[in-house]
C-alpha atoms as a PDB file:
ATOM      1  CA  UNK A   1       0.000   0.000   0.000  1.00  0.00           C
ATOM      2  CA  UNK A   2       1.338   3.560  -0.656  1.00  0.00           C
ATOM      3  CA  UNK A   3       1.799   6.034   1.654  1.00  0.00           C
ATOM      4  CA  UNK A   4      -1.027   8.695   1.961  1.00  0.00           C
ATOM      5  CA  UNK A   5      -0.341  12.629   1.615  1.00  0.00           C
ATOM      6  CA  UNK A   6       0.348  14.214   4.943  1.00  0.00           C
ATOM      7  CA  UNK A   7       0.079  17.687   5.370  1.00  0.00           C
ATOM      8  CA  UNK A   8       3.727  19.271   6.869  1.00  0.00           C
ATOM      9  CA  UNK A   9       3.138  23.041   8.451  1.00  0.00           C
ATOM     10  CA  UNK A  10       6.032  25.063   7.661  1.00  0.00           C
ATOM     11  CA  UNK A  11       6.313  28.755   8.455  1.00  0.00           C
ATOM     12  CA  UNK A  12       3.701  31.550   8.778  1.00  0.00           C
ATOM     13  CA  UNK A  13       0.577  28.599   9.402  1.00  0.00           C
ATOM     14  CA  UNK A  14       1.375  26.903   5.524  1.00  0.00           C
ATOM     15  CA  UNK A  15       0.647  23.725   5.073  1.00  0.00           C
ATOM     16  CA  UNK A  16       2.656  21.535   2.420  1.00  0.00           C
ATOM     17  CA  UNK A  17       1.326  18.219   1.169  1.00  0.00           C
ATOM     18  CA  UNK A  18       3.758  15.409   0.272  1.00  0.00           C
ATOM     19  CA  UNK A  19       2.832  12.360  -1.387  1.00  0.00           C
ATOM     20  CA  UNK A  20       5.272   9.349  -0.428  1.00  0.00           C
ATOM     21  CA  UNK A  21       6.173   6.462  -2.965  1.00  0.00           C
ATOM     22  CA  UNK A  22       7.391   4.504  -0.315  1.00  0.00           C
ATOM     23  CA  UNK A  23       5.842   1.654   0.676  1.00  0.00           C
ATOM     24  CA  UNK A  24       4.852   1.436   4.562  1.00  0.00           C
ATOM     25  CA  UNK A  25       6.411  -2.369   4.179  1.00  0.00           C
ATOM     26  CA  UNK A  26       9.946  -0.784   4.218  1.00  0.00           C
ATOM     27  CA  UNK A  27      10.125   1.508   6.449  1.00  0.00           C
ATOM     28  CA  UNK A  28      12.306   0.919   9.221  1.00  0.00           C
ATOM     29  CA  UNK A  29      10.358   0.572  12.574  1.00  0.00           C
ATOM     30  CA  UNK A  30      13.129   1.848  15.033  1.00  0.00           C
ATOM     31  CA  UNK A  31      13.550   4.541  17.509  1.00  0.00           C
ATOM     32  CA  UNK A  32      15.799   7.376  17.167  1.00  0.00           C
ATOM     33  CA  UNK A  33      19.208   7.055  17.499  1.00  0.00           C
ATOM     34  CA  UNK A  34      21.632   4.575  16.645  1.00  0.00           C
ATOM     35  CA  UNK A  35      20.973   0.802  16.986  1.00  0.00           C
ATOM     36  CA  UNK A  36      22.230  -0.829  19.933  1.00  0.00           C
ATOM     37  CA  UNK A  37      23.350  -4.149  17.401  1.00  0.00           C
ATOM     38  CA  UNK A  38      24.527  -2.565  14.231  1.00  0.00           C
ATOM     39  CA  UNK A  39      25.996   0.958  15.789  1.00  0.00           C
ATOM     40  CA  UNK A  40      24.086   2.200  12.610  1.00  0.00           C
ATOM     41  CA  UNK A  41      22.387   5.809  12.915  1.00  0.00           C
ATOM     42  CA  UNK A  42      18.551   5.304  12.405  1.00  0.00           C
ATOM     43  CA  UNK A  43      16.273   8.931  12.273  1.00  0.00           C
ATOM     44  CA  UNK A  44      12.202   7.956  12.302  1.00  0.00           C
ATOM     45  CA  UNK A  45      10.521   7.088   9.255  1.00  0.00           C
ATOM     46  CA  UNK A  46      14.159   5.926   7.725  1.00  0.00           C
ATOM     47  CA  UNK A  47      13.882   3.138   4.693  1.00  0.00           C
ATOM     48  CA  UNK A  48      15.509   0.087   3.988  1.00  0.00           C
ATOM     49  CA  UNK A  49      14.211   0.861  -0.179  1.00  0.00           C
ATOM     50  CA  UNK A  50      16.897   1.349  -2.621  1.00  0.00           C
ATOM     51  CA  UNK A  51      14.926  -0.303  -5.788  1.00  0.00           C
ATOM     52  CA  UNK A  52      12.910   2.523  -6.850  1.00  0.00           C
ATOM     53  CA  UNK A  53      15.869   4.901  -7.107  1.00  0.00           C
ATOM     54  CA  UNK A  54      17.752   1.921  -8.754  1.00  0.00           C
ATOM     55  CA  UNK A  55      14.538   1.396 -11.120  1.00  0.00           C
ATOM     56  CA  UNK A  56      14.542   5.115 -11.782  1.00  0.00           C
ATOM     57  CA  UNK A  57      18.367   5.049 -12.864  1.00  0.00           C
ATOM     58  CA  UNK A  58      18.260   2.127 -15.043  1.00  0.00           C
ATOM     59  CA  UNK A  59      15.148   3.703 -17.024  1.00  0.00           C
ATOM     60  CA  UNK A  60      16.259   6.599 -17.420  1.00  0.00           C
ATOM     61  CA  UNK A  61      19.504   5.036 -18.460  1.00  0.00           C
ATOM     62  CA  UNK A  62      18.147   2.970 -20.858  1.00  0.00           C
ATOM     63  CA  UNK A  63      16.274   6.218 -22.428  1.00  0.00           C
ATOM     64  CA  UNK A  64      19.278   8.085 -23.072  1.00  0.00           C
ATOM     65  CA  UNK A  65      20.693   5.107 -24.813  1.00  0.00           C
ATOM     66  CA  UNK A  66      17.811   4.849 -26.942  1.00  0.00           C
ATOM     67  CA  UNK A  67      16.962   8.356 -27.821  1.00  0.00           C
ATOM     68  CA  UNK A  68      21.170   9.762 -28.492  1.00  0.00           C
ATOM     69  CA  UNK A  69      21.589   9.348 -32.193  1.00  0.00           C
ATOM     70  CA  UNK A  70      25.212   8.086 -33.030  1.00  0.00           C
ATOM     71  CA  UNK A  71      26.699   5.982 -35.543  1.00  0.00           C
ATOM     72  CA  UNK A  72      25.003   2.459 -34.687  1.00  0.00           C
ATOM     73  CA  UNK A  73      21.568   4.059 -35.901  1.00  0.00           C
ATOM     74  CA  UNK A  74      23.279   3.946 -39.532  1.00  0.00           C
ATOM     75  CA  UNK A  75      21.791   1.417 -41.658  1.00  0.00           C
ATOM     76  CA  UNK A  76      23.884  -1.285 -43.439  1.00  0.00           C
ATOM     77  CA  UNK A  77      25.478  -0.200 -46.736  1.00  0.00           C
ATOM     78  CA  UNK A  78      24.403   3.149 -46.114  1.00  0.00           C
ATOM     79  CA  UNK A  79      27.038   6.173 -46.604  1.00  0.00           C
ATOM     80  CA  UNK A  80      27.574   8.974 -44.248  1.00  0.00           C
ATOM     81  CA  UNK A  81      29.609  11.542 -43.470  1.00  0.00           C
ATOM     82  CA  UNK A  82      30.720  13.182 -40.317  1.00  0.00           C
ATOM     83  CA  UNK A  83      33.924  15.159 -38.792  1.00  0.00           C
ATOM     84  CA  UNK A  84      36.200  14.419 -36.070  1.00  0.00           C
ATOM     85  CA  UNK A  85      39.919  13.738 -34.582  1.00  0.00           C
ATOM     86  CA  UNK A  86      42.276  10.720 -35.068  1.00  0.00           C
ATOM     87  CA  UNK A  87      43.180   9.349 -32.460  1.00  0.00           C
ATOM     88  CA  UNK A  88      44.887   6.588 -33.605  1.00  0.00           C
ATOM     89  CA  UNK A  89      46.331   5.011 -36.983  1.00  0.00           C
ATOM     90  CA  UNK A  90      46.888   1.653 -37.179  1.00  0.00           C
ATOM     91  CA  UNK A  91      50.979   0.953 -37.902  1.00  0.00           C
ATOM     92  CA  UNK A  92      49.635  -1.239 -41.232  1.00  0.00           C
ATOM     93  CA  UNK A  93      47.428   1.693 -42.548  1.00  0.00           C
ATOM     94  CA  UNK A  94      44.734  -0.953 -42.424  1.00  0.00           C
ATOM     95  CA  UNK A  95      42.082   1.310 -40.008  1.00  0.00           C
ATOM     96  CA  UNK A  96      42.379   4.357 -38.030  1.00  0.00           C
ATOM     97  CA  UNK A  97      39.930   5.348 -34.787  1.00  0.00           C
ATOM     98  CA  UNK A  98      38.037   8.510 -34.942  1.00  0.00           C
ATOM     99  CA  UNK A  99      35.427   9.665 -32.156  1.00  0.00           C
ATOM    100  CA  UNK A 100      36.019   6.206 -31.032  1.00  0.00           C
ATOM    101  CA  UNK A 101      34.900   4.523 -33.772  1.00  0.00           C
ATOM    102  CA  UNK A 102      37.415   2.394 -35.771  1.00  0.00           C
ATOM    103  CA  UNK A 103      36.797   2.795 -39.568  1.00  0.00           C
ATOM    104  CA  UNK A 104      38.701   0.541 -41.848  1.00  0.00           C
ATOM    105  CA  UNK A 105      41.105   2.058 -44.708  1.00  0.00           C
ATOM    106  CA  UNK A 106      41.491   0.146 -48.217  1.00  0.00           C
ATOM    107  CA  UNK A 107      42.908   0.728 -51.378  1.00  0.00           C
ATOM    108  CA  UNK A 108      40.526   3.034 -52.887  1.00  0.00           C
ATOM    109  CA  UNK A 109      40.156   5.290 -49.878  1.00  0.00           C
ATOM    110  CA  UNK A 110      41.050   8.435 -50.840  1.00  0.00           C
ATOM    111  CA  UNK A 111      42.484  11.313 -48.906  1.00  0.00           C
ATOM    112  CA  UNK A 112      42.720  14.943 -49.688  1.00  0.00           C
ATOM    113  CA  UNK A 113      43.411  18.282 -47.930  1.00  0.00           C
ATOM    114  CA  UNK A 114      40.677  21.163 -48.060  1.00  0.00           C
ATOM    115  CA  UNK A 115      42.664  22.880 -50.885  1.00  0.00           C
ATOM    116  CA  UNK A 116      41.549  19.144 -52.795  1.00  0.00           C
ATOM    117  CA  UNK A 117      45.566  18.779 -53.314  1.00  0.00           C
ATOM    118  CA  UNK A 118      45.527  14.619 -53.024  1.00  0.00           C
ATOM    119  CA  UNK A 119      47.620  13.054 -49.970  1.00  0.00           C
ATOM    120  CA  UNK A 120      48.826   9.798 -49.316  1.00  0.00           C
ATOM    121  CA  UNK A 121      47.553   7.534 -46.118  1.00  0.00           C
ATOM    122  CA  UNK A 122      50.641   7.472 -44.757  1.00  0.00           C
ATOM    123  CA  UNK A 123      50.668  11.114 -44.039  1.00  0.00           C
ATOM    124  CA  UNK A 124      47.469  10.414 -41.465  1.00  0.00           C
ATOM    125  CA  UNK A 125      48.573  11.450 -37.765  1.00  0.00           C
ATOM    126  CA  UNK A 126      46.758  11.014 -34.086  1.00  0.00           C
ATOM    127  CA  UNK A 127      45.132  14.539 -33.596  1.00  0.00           C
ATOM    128  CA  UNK A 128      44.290  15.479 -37.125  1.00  0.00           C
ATOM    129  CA  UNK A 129      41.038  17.527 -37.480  1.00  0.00           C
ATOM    130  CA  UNK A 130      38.966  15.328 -40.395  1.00  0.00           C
ATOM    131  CA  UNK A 131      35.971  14.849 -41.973  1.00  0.00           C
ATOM    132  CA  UNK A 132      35.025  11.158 -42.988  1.00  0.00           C
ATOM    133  CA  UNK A 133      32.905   9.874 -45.435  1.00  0.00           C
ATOM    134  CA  UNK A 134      32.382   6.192 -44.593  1.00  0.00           C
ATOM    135  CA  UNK A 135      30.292   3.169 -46.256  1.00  0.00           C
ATOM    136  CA  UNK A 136      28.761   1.225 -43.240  1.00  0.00           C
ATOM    137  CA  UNK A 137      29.197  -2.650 -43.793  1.00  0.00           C
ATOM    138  CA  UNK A 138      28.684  -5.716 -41.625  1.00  0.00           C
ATOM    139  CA  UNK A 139      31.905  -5.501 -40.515  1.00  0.00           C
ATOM    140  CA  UNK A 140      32.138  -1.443 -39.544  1.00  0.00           C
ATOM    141  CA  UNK A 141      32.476   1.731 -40.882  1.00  0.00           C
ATOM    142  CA  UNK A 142      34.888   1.812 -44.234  1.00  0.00           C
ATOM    143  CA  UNK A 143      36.694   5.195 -44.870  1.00  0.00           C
ATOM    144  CA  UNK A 144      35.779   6.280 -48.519  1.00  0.00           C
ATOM    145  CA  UNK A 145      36.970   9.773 -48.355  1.00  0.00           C
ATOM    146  CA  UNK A 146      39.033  11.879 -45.954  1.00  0.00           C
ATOM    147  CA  UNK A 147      39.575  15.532 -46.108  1.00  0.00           C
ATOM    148  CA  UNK A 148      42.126  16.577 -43.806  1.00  0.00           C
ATOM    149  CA  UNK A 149      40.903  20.098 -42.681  1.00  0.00           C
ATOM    150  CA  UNK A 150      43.415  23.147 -42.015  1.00  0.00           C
ATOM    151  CA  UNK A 151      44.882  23.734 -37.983  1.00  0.00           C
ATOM    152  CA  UNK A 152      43.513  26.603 -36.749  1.00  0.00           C
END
């Protein structure tokens, strides 16, 4: 059974309702103070309830999750494009990890500066600003163009 609204007088003759979610089964029935077994500090109406905060979390965990748009919304074989850092380049030249995402390289990945003067993969760094245009497969994201943009 729920708890009931109980009126609280505060200053100047107010009264404040509350309404309690707390079930009357888990509140602890103890006396001020602290217990004489446990040495743990117990005030009056105290509760031994943790699962509707935990409940609370995990939904609205589970909400964020579904409602951020990112990269695993992107349908297979469709192409996107988005910008972002390196932070890593694989020693092969076979991938490199951008926003945390690792997007594999291949031959015909080409890479270009803003001017549109062509550049090799080798000349891909950690911290290079970038914008991506990836092909998303089974297997990941696969770089189709990169455009190396201009430090600021």
């Amino acid at each position: 059974m729920l708890g009931k609204s109980k009126p609280i007088r505060i200053a100047e003759g107010r009264l404040l309702f509350t309404a309690s979610l707390i079930t009357t089964e888990h509140v602890i029935p103890a006396k001020a103070g602290i217990q004489e077994n446990t040495g743990f500090r117990v005030k009056p109406g105290m509760t031994n309830c943790t699962s509707l905060v935990s409940l609370c979390t995990v939904i609205l965990a589970l909400l964020l999750l579904a409602l951020s748009p990112g990269l695993a919304q992107v349908k297979v074989g469709e192409s996107i494009s988005f910008p972002g850092v390196i932070e890593k380049v694989s020693e092969d030249l076979k991938f490199i990890v951008v926003n945390e995402v690792k997007v594999s390289l291949f031959p015909g990945t080409r890479v270009f500066d803003d001017s549109g003067k062509e550049l090799k993969p080798v000349e891909l760094k950690p911290k290079l600003r970038i914008q991506l245009e990836v092909l998303s497969t089974t297997q990941g994201f696969l770089a189709q163009r990169i455009v190396v943009k201009r430090k600021l």
